[in-house]
Each structure stands twice: as C-alpha cells, then as structure tokens.
Protein backbone atom coordinates (compact mmCIF):
# COMPACT_ATOMS: atom_id res chain seq x y z
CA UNK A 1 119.52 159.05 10.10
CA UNK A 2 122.42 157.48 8.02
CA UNK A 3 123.35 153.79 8.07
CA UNK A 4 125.98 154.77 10.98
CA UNK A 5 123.37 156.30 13.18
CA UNK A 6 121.04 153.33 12.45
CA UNK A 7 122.79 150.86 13.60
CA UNK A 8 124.23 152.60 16.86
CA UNK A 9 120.79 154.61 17.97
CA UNK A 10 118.16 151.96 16.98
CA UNK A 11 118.07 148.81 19.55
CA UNK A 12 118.46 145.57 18.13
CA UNK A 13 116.42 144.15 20.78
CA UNK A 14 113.45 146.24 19.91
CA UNK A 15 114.00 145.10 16.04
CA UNK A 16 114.00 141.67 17.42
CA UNK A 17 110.70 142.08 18.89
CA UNK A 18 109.22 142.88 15.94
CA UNK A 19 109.92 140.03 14.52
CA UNK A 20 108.47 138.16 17.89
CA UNK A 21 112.12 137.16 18.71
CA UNK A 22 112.78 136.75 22.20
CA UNK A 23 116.05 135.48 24.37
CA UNK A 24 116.03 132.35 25.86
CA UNK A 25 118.49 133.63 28.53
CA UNK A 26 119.59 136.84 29.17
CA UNK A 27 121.37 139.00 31.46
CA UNK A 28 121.60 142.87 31.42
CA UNK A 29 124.06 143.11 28.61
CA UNK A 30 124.09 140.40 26.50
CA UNK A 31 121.39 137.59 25.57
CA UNK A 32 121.22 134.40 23.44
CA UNK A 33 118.69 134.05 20.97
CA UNK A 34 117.82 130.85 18.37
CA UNK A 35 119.30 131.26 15.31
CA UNK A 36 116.94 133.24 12.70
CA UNK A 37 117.96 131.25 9.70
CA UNK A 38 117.68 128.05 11.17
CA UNK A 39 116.42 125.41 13.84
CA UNK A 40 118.30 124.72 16.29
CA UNK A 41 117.46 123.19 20.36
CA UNK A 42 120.83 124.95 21.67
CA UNK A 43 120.42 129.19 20.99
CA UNK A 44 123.53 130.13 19.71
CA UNK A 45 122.59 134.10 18.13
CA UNK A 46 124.37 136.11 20.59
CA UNK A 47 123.34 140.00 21.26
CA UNK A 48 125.36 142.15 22.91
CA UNK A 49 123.20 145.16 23.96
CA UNK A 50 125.64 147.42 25.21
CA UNK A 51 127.36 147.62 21.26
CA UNK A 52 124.05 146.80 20.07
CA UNK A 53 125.59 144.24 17.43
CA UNK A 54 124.95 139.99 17.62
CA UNK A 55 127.17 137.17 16.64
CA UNK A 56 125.78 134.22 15.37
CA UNK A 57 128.19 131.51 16.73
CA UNK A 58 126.89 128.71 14.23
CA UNK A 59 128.11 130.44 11.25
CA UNK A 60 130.66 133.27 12.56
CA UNK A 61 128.37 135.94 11.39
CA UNK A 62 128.27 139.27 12.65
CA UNK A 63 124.93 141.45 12.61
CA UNK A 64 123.68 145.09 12.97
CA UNK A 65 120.24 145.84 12.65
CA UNK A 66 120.28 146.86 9.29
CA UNK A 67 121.85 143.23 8.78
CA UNK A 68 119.08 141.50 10.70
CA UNK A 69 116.07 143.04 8.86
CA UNK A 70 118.02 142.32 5.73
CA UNK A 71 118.29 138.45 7.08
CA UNK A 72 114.61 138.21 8.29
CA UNK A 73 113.12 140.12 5.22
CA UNK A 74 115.31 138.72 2.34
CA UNK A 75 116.06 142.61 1.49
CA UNK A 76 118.42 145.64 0.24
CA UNK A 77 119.85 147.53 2.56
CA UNK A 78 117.98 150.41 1.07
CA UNK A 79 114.45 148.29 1.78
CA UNK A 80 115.91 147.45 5.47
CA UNK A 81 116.40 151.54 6.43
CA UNK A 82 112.53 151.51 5.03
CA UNK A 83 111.86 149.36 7.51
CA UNK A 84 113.79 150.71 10.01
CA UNK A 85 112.24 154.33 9.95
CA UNK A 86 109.40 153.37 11.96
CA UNK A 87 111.71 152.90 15.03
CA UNK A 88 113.17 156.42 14.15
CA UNK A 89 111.22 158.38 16.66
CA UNK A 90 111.92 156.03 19.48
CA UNK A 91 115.16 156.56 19.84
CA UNK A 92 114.56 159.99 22.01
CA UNK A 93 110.92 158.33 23.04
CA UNK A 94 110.48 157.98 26.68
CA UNK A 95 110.78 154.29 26.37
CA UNK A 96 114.84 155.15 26.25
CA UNK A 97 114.79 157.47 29.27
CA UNK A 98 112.36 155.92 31.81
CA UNK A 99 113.51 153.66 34.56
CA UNK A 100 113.09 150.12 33.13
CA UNK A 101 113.97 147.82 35.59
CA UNK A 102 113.37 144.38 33.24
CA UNK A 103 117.59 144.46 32.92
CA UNK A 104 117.87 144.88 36.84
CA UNK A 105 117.07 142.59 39.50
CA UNK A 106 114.38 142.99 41.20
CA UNK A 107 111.54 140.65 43.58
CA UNK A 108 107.91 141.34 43.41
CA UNK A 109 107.19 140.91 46.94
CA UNK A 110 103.38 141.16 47.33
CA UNK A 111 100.53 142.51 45.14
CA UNK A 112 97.18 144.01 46.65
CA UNK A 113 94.69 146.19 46.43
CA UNK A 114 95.37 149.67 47.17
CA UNK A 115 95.53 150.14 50.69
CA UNK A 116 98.73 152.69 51.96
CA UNK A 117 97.76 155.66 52.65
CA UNK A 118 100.39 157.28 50.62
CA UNK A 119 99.09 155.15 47.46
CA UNK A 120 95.87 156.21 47.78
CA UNK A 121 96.29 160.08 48.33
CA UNK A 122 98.17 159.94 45.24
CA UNK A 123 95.53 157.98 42.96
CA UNK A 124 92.92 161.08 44.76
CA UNK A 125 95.71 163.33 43.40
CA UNK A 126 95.18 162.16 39.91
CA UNK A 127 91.43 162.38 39.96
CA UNK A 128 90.98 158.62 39.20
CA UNK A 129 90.76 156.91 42.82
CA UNK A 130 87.15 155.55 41.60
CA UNK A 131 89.33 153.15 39.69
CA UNK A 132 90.90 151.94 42.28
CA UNK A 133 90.20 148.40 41.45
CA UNK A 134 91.65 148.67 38.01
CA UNK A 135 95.43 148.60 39.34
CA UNK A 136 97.06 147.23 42.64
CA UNK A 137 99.29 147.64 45.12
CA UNK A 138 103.01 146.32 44.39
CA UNK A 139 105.34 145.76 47.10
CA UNK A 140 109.06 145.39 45.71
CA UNK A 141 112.70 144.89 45.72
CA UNK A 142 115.51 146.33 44.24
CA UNK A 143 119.20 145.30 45.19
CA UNK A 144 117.95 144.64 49.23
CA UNK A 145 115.72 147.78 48.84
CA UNK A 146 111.91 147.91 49.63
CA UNK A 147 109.58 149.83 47.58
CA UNK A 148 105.86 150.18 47.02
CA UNK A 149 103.74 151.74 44.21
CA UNK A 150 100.44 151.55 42.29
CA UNK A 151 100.60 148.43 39.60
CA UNK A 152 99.28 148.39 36.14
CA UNK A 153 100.08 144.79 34.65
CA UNK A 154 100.74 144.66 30.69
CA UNK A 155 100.47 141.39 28.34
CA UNK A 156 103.48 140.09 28.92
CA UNK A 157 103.06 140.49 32.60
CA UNK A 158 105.37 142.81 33.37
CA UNK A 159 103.42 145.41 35.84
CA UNK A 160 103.91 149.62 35.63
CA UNK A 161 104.45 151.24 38.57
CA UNK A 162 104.13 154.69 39.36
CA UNK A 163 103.80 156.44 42.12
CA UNK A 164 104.31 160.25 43.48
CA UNK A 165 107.99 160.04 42.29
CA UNK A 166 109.15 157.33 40.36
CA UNK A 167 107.85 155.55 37.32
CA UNK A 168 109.66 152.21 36.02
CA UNK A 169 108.41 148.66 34.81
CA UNK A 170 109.10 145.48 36.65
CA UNK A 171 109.54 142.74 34.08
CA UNK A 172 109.07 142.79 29.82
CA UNK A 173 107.86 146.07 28.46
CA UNK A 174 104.51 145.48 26.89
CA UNK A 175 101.28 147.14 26.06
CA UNK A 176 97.85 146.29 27.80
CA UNK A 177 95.33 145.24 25.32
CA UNK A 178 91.73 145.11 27.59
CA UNK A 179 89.07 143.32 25.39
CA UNK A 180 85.49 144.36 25.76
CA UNK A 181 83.37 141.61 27.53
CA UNK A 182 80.66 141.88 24.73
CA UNK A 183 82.11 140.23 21.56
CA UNK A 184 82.56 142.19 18.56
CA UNK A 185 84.06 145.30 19.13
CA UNK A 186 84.60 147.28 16.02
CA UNK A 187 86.52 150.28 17.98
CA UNK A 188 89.40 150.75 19.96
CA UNK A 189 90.56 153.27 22.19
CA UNK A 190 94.15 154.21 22.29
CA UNK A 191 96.07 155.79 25.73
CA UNK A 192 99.68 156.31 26.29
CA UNK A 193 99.75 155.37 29.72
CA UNK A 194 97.43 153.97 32.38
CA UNK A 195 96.70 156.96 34.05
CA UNK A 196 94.79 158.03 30.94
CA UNK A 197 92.98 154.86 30.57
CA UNK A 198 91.85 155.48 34.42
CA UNK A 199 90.93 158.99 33.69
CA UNK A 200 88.57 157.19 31.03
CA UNK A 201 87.02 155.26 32.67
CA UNK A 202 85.81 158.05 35.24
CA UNK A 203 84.80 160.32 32.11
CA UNK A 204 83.13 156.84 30.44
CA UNK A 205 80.81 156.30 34.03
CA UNK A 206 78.47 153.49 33.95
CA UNK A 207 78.06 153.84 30.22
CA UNK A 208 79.42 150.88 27.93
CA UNK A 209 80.78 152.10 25.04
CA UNK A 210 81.55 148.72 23.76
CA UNK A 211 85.22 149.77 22.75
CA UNK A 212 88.35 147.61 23.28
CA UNK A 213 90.97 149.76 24.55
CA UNK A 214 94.98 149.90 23.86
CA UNK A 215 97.26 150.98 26.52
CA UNK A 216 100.18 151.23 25.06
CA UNK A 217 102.62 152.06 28.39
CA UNK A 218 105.46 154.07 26.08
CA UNK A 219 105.28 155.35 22.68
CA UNK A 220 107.97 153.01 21.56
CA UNK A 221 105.53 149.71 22.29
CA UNK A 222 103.59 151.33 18.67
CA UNK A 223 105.64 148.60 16.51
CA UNK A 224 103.81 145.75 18.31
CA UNK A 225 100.04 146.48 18.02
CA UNK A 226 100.27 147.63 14.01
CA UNK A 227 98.41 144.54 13.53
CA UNK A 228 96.40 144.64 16.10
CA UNK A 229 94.43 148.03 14.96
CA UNK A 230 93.86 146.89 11.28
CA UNK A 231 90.96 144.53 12.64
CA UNK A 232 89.27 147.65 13.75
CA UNK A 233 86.75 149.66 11.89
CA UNK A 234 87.40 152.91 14.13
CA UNK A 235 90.75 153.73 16.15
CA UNK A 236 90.16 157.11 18.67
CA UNK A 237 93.67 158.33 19.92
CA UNK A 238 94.17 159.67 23.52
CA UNK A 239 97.41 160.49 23.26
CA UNK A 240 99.58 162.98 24.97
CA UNK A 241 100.25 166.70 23.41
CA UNK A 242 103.96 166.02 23.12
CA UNK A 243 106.96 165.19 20.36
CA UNK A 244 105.99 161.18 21.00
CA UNK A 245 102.18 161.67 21.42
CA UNK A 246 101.95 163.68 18.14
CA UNK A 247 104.72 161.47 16.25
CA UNK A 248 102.53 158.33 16.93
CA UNK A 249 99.13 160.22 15.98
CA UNK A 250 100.65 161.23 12.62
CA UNK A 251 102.12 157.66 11.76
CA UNK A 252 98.87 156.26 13.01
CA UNK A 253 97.19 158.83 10.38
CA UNK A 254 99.33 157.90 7.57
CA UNK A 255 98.81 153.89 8.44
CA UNK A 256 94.93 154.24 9.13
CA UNK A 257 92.09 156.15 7.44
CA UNK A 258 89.78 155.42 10.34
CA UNK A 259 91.64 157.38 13.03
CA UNK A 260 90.04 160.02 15.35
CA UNK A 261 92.35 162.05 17.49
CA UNK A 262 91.11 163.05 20.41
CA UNK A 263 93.46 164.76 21.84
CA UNK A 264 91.91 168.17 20.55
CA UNK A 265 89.48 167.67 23.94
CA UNK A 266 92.60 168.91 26.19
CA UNK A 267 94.67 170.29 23.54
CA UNK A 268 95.73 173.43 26.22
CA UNK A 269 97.30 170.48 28.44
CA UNK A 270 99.74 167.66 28.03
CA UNK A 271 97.14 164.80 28.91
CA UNK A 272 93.48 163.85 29.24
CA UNK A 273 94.44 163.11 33.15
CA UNK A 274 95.80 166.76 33.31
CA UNK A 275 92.86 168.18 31.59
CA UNK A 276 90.56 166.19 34.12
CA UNK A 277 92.44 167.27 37.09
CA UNK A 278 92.21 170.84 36.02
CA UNK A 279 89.07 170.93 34.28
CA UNK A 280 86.95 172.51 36.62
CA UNK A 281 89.04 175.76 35.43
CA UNK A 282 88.08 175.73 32.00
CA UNK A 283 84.42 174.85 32.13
C-alpha cells in the first residue's frame, strides 16, 4: 500500500494499541486519549475514528498513523510504513468484518453455565459439548433487544459470543492467554478462535501436555502477543486454512524459528473443529 492507502485503510486505534494506548473516554466515533508526548491529568489527543485522523488539542497538531508511529518511534516516514506493514493484512482480516459490538451499546444481563437447550444442541453440533465448562452462557442486550449465546471471555474481559448464527464481541477485543497450572511452560499452543481451543481440549483428553495456550479471537489481535511468544521455546499453530490463517503462520515463520504448524493435520478443511466434526469420514 502507498502512504494514501496507509493512512485511510490501517486503524489508528489498532496502531494505538500497539503502543498500549487506550481512551480514557470514548464513544463510537471519536475518543480522547493522553497526550503521547507528554503528561498531562486532562486527555486532550483527540481520535476521530470515522476519518481515522487525531488532533492533539494541546499543541494544534494533526496526526495520521504514519504521523503517530513517527511520534512514538522518533522515525522516517520510510521506517514508520516498516512498521506499519505488519497491520497490512488486517485490513481485509475478519477483525474488520465481524460484528464488534465494543462501539455499540449493549448490557450483559446474566452469565451461566450452559443450560438452553438451543445453546447446548449447538456446542453438540460442534463436537466440543465435553467442554462445556470452558465457556458460559451470556444473556444480553442490544438497543432494548434480548439475546443469548455461548461466552468465551478474553483478557481484557470482553466475552465472544457465538452461537448458531451470529458471532460478535461484547466489550474490548482481546486475545485469551490460558496459563498452564504447572509453572514453567516452555510451549504454547496457538488457535484462532475458541472453538478450536475446545476442539483441543477434546483431542488433548485427560492428558496434560503442559502447554500454555493462545487464543487469539481474530487474526488482527497477532500485533499484541509478539512479545508474548518470544518467551517460548516451541510455538505449535492451529490456525485456520484461509488468507488470515496462512498470512499469520507465515509472519509467525519469518518472526520465529521455533514454529510448528499444525494445520497440515486438517489441511482438506478450513479448521481443526471442522476436521473433528467430520473426521470420522477420513479415518
């Protein structure tokens, strides 16, 4: 992409994040941030998300993203769009096209363990109902609406919901980092969503594998866990057979010389949870 495409395809709240920059008040199109180049107990960096452009009101500055990773990194703008290309193949990720209901509003109205009927028939569905006790039952609300749906919190304690038909996130967009109760871990195991992670745990049985495992809920969450997988000594991939799954194996490759994809168990299907559902016709 050129410098034009940058700064009107690649969010400026996502190249926030990676900084750990968060609003201190926000509503679905614009937010106010702290300043980045300064202290300050009043937030006066203003980010307008529908232009995807920020004002800084203590200094009557105007940023793009290419501007703000120039700010934050003391850079060229050559050494910003370097920086920048790892956000590249989120812009058609499914993080842009799912539901995301963190910008709506929206009231968590009870969580549960899975009891309706409907809930359950669909976890049997995916193969994975043994794991029932791995995810709940969220009751919700969207503009007077009721809705229900099987819950699958993240870090920042936002919760993913899915269910037979839709598939959103109540609250911040996070991944789900699950530690291993014995101390140590040397691996982790990486799954693009939760289903995968359920479908897992079926495969993995009784059997501790003394793994930490990585969901990472979208493709475009990859930025914040970078870190995270350099204090590991082997990373296995479970990622989907897509555009996104194999874009994130390949930068994983490139980052990481300890990285085993195993994705080549279902390559003939999309997902591992697809593979288990069907793979009573391939044995």
């Amino acid at each position: 992409m050129n410098c034009e495409e940058v700064k009107r395809k690649i969010s400026i709240k996502m190249v926030l994040e990676s900084y750990n920059l968060f609003p201190v008040k926000k509503n679905s199109k614009t937010a106010f941030y702290f300043a980045l180049d300064r202290e300050e107990k009043i937030p006066s960096f203003s980010v307008d998300f529908v232009k995807n452009r920020a004002f800084d009101f203590g200094t009557g500055k105007s940023y793009d993203v290419i501007s703000i990773v120039q700010l934050m990194n003391r850079c060229s703008v050559s050494d910003a769009l370097k920086y920048l290309k790892k956000f590249e193949f989120f812009v058609q990720s499914d993080f842009q096209n799912e539901k995301l209901m963190q910008e709506k509003e929206y009231k968590i109205l009870n969580i549960r363990e899975i009891l309706h009927p409907a809930l359950i028939q669909y976890l049997k569905s995916r193969k994975v109902y043994e794991q029932k006790d791995l995810v709940k039952e969220i009751e919700y609300e969207v503009k007077g609406k009721k809705y229900f749906g099987i819950g699958f919190f993240n870090n920042s304690n936002g919760v993913e919901v899915r269910n037979r038909y839709s598939k959103m996130c109540l609250g911040k967009k996070d991944v789900t980092l699950i530690k291993n109760e014995l101390s140590g871990s040397n691996q982790i195991l990486v799954f693009e969503g939760f289903f995968d992670y359920l479908t897992f745990k079926n495969l993995e049985k009784k059997e501790n594998t003394n793994s930490d495992y990585l969901i990472l809920n979208s493709t475009a969450m990859l930025f914040k866990v970078e870190e995270v997988l350099k204090g590991y000594d082997k990373i296995s991939l479970f990622l989907d057979n897509d555009a996104n799954g194999n874009s994130v194996k390949i930068k994983l490759q490139n980052q990481f010389k300890n990285v085993d994809d195993c994705s080549l168990l279902y390559v003939d299907f999309k997902d591992l949870n697809e593979w288990f559902c069907n793979r009573n016709m391939v044995l």
